[in-house]
PDB file of N, CA and C in Angstrom:
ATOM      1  N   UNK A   1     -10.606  34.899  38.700  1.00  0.00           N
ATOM      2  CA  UNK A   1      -9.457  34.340  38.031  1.00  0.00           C
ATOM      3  C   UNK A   1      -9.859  33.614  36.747  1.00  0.00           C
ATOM      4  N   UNK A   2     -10.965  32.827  36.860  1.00  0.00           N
ATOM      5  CA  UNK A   2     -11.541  31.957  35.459  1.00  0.00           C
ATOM      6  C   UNK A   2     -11.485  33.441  33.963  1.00  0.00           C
ATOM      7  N   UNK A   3     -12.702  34.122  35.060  1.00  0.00           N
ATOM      8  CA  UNK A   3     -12.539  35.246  33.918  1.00  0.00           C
ATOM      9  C   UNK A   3     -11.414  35.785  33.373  1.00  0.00           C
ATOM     10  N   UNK A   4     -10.223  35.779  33.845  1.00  0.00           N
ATOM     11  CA  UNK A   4      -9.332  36.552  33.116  1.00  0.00           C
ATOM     12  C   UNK A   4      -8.886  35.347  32.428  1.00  0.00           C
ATOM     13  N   UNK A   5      -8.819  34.098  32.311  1.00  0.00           N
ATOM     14  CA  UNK A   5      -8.216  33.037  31.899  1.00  0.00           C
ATOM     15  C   UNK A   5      -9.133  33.262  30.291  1.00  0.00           C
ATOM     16  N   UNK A   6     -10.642  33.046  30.708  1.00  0.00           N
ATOM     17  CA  UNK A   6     -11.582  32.879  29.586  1.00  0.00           C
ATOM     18  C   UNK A   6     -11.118  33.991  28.517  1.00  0.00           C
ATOM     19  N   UNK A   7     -10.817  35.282  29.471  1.00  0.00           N
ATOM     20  CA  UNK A   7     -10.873  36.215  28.218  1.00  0.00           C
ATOM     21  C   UNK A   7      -9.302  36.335  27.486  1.00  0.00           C
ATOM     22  N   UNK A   8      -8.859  35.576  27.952  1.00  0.00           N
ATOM     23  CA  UNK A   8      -7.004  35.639  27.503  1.00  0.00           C
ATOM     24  C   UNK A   8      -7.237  34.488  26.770  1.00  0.00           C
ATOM     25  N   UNK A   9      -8.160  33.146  26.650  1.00  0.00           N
ATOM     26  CA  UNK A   9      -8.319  32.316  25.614  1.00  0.00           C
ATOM     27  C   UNK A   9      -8.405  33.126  24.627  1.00  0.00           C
ATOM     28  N   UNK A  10      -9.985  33.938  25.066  1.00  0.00           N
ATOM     29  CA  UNK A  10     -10.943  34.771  23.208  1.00  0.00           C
ATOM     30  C   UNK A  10      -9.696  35.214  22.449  1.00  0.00           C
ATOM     31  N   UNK A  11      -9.029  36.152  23.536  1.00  0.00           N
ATOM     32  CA  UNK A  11      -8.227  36.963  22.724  1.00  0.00           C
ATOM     33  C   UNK A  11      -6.913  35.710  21.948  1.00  0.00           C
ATOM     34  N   UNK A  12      -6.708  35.438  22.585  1.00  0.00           N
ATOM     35  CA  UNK A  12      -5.735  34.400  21.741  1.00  0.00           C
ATOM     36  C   UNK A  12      -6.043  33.747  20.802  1.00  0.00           C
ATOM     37  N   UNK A  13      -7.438  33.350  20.844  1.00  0.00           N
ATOM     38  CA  UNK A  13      -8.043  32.816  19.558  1.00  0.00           C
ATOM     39  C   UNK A  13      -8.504  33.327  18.315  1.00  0.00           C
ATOM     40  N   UNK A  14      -8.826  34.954  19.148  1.00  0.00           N
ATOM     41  CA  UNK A  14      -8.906  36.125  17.536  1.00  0.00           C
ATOM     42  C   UNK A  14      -7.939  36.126  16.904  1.00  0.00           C
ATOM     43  N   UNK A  15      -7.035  35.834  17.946  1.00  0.00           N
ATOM     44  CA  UNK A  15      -5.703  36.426  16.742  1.00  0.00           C
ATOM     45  C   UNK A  15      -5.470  35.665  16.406  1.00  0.00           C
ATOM     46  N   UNK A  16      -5.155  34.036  16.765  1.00  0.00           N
ATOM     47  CA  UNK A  16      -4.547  32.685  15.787  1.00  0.00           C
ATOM     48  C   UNK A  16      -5.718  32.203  14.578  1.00  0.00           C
ATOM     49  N   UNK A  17      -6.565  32.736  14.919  1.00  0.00           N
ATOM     50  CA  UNK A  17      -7.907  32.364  13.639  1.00  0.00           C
ATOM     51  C   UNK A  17      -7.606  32.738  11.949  1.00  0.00           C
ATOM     52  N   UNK A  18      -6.907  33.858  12.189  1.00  0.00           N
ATOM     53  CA  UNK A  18      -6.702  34.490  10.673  1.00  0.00           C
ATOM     54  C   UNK A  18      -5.310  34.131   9.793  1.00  0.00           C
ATOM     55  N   UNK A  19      -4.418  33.532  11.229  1.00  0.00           N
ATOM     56  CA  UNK A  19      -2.774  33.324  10.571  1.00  0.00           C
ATOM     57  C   UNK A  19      -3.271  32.116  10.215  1.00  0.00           C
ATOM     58  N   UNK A  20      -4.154  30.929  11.013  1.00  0.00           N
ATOM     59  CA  UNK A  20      -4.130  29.744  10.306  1.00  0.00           C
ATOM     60  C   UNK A  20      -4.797  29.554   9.143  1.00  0.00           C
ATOM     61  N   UNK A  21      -6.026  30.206   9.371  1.00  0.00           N
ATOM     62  CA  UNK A  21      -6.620  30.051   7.844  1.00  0.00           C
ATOM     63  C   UNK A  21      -6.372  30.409   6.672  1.00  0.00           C
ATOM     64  N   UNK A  22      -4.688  31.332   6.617  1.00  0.00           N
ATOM     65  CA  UNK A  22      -4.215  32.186   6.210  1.00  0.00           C
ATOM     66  C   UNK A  22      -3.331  30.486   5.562  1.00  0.00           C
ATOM     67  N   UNK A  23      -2.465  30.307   6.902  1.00  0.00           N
ATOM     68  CA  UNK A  23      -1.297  29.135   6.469  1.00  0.00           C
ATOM     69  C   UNK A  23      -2.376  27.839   5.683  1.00  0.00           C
ATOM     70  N   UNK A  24      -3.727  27.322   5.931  1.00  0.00           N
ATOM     71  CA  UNK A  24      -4.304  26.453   5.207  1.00  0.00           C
ATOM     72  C   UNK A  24      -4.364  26.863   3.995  1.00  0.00           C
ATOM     73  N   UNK A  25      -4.424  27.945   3.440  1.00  0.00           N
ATOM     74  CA  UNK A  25      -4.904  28.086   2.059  1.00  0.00           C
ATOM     75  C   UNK A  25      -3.799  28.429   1.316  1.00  0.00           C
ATOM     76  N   UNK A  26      -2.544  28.805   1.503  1.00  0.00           N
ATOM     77  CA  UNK A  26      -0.950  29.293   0.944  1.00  0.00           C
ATOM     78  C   UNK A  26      -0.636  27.255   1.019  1.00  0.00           C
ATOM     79  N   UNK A  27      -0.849  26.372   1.931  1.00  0.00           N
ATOM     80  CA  UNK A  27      -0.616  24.999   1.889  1.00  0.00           C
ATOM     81  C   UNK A  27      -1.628  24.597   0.576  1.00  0.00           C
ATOM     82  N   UNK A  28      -2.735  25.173   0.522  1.00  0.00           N
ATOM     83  CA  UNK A  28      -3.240  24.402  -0.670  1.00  0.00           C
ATOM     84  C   UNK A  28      -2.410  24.795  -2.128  1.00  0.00           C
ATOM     85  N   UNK A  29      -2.560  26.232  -1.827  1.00  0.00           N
ATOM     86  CA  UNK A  29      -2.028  26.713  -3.083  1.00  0.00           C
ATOM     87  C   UNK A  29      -0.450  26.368  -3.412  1.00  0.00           C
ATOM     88  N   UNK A  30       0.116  25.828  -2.464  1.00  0.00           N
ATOM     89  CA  UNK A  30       1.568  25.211  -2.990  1.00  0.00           C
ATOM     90  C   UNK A  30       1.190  23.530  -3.389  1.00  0.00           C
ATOM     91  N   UNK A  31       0.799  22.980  -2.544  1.00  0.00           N
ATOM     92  CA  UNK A  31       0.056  21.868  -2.741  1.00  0.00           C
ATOM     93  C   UNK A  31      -0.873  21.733  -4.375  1.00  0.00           C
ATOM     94  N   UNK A  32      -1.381  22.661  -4.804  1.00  0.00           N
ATOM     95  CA  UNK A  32      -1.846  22.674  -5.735  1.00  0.00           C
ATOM     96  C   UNK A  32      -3.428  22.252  -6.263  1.00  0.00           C
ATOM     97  N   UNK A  33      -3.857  22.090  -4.235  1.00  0.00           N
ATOM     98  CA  UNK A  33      -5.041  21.145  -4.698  1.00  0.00           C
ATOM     99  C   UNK A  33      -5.846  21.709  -3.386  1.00  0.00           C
ATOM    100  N   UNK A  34      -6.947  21.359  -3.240  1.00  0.00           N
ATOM    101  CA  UNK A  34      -7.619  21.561  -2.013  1.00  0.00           C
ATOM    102  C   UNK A  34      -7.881  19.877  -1.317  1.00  0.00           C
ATOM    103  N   UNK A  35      -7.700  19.798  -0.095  1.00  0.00           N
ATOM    104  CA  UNK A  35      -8.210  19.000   0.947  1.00  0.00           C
ATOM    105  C   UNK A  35      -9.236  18.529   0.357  1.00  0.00           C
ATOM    106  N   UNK A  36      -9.569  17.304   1.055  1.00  0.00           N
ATOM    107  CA  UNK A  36     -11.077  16.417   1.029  1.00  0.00           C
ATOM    108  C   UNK A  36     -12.106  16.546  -0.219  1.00  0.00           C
ATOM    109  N   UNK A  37     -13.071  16.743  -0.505  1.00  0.00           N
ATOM    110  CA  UNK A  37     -14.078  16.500  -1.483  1.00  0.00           C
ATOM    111  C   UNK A  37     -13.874  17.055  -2.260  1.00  0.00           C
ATOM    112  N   UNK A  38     -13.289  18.251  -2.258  1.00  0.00           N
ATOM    113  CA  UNK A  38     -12.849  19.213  -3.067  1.00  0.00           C
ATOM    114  C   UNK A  38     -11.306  19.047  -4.157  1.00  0.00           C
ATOM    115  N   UNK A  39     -11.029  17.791  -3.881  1.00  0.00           N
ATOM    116  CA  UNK A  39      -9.552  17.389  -4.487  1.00  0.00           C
ATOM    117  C   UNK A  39      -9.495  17.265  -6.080  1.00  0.00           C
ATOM    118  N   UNK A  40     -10.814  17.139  -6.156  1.00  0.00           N
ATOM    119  CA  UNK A  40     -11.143  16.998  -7.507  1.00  0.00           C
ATOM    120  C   UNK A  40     -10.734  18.366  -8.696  1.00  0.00           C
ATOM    121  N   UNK A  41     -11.077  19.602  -7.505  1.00  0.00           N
ATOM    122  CA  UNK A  41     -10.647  20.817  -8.268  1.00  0.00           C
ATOM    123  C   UNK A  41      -8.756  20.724  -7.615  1.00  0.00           C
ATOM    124  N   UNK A  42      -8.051  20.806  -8.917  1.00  0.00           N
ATOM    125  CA  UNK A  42      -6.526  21.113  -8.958  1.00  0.00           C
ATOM    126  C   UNK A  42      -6.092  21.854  -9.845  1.00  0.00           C
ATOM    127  N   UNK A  43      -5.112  22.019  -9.448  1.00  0.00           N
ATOM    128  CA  UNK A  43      -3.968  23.258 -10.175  1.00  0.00           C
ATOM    129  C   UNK A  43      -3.779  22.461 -11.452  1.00  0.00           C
ATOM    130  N   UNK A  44      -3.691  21.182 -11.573  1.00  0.00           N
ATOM    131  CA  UNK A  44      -3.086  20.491 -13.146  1.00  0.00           C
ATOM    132  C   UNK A  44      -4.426  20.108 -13.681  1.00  0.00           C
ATOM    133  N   UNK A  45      -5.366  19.642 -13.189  1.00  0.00           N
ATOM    134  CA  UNK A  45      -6.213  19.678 -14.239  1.00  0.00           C
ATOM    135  C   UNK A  45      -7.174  20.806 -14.345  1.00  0.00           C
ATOM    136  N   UNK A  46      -7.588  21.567 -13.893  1.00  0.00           N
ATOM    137  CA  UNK A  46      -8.210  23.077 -13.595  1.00  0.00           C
ATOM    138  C   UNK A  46      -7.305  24.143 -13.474  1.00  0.00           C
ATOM    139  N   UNK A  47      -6.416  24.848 -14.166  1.00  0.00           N
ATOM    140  CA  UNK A  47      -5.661  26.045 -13.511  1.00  0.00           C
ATOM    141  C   UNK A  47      -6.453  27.383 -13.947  1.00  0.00           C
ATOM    142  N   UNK A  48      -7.620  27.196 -14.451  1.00  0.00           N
ATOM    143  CA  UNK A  48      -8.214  28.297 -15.018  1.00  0.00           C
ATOM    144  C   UNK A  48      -9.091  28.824 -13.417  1.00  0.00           C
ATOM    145  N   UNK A  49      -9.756  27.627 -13.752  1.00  0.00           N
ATOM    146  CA  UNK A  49     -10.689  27.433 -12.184  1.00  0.00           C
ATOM    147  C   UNK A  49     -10.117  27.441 -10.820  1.00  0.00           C
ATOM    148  N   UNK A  50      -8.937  26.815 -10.745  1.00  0.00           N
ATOM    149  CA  UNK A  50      -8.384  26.815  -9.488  1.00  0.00           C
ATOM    150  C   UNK A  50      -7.625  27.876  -8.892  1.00  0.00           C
ATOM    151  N   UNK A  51      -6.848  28.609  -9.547  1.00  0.00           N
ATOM    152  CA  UNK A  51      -6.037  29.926  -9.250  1.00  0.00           C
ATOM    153  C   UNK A  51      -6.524  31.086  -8.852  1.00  0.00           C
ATOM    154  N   UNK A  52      -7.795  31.371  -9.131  1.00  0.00           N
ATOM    155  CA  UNK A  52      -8.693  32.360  -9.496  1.00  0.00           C
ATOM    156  C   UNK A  52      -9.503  31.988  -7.815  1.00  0.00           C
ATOM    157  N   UNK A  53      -9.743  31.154  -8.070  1.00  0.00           N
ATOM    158  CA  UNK A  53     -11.012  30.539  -6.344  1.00  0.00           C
ATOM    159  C   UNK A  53      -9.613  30.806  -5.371  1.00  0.00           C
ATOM    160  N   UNK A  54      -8.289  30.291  -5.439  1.00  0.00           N
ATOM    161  CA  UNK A  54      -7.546  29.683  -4.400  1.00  0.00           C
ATOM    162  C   UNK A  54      -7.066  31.358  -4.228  1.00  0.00           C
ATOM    163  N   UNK A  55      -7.142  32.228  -5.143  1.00  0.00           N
ATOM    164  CA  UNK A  55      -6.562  33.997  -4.868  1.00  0.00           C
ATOM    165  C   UNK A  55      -7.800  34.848  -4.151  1.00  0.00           C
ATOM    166  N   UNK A  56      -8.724  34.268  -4.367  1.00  0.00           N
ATOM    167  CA  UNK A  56      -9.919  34.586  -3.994  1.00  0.00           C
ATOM    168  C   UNK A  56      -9.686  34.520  -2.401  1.00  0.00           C
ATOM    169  N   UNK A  57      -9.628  32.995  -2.041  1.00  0.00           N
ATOM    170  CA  UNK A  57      -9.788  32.386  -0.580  1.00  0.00           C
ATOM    171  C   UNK A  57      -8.516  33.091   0.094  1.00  0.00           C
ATOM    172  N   UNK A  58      -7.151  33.176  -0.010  1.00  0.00           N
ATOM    173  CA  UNK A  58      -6.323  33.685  -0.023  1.00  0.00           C
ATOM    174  C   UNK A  58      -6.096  35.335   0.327  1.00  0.00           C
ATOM    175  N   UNK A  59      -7.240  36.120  -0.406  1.00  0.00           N
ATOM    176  CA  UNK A  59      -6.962  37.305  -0.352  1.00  0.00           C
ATOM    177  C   UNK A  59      -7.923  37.867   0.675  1.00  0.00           C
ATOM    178  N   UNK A  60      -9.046  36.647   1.284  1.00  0.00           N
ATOM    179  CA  UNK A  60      -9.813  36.491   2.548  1.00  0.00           C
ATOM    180  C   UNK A  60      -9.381  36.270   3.674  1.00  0.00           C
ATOM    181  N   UNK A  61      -8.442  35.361   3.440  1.00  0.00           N
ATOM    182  CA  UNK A  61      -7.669  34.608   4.407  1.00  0.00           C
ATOM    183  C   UNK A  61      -6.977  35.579   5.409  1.00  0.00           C
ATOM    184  N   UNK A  62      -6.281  36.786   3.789  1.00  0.00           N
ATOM    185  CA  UNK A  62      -5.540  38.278   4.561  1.00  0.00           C
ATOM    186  C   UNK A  62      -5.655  38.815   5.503  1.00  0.00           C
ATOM    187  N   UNK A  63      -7.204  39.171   4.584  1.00  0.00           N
ATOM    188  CA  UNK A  63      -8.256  40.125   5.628  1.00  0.00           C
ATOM    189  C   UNK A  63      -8.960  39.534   6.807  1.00  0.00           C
ATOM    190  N   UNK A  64      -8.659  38.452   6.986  1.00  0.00           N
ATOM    191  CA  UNK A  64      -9.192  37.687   7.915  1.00  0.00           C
ATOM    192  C   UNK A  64      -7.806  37.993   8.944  1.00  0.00           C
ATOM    193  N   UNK A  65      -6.865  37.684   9.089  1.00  0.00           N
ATOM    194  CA  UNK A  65      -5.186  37.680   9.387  1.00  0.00           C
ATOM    195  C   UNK A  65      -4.883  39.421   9.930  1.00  0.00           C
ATOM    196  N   UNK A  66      -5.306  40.084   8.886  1.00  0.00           N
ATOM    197  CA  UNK A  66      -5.176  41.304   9.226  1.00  0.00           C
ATOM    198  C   UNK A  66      -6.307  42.082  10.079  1.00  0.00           C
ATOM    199  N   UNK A  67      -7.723  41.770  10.159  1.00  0.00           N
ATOM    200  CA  UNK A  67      -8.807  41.799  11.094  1.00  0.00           C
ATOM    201  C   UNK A  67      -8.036  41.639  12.717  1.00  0.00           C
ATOM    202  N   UNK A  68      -7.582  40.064  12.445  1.00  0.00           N
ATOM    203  CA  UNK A  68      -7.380  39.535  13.672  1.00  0.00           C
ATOM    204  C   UNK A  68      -5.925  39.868  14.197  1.00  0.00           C
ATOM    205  N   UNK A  69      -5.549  40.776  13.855  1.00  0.00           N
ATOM    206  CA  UNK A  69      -3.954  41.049  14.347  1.00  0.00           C
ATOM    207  C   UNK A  69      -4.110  42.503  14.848  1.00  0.00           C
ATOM    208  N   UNK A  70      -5.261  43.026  14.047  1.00  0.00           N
ATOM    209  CA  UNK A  70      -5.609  44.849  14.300  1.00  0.00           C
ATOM    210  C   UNK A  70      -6.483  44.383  15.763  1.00  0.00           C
ATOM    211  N   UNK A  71      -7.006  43.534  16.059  1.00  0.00           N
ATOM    212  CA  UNK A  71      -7.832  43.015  17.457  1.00  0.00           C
ATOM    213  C   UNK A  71      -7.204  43.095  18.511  1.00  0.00           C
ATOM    214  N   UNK A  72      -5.952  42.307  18.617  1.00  0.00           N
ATOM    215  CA  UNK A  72      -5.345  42.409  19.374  1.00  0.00           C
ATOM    216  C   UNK A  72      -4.396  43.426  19.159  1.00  0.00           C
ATOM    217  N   UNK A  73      -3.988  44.023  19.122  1.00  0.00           N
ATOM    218  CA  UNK A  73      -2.885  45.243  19.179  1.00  0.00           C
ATOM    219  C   UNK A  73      -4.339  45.857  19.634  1.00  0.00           C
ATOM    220  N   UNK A  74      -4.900  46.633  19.337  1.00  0.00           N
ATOM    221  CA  UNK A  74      -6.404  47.421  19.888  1.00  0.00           C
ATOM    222  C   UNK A  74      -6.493  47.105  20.813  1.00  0.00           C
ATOM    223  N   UNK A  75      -6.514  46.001  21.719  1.00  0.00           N
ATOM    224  CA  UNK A  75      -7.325  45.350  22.661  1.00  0.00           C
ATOM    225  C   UNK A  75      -5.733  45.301  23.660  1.00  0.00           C
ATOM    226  N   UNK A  76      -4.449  45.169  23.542  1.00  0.00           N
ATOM    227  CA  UNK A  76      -3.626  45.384  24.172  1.00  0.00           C
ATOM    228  C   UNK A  76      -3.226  47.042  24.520  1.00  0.00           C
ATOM    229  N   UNK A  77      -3.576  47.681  23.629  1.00  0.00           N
ATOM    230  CA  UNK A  77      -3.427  49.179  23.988  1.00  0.00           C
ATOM    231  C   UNK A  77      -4.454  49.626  24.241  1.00  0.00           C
ATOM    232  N   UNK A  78      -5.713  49.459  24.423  1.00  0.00           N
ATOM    233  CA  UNK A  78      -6.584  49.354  25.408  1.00  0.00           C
ATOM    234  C   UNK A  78      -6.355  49.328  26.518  1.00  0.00           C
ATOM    235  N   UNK A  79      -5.550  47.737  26.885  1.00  0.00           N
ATOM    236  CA  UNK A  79      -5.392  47.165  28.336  1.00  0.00           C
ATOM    237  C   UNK A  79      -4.447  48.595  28.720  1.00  0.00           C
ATOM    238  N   UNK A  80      -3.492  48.981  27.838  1.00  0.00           N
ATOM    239  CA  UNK A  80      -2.303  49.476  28.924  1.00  0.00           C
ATOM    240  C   UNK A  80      -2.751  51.132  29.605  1.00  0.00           C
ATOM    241  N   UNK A  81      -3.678  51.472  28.926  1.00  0.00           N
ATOM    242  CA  UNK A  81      -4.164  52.764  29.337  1.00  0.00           C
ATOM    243  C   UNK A  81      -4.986  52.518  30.335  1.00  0.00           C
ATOM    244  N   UNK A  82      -5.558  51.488  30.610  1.00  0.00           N
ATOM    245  CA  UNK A  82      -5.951  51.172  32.126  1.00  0.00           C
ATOM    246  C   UNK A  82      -4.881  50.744  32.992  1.00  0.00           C
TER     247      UNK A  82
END
């Protein structure tokens, strides 16, 4: 029973890994700024520098989002053919 618990965490956690890191970085980029040490780089005084890094992180974030969403759908149609 643990085991099926443990492995219904993993899987739940592949897949929420990519939407959040997805929603942190669309929050910066409306926000205009990044979190903690990094506050220093912003949208008003850097928009050359900042738009460019924050589309960067963003377009990772995707593929990170879209990794982890192709995991589970795979891994549920997996399950059902057993």
């Amino acid at each position: 029973m643990m085991d099926k618990f443990r492995t219904w965490a993993a899987i739940i956690g592949m897949t929420l890994i990519g939407p959040i890191i997805l929603g942190f970085f669309v929050v910066c980029l409306i926000r205009g700024e990044f979190p903690g040490r990094l506050s220093a780089l912003n949208a008003a005084d850097h928009p050359i520098l900042f738009y460019p890094i924050i589309l960067a992180l963003l377009y990772g974030a995707l593929k990170c989002a879209q990794i982890s969403v192709m995991f589970a759908i795979g891994y549920l149609r997996g399950r059902s053919r057993h």
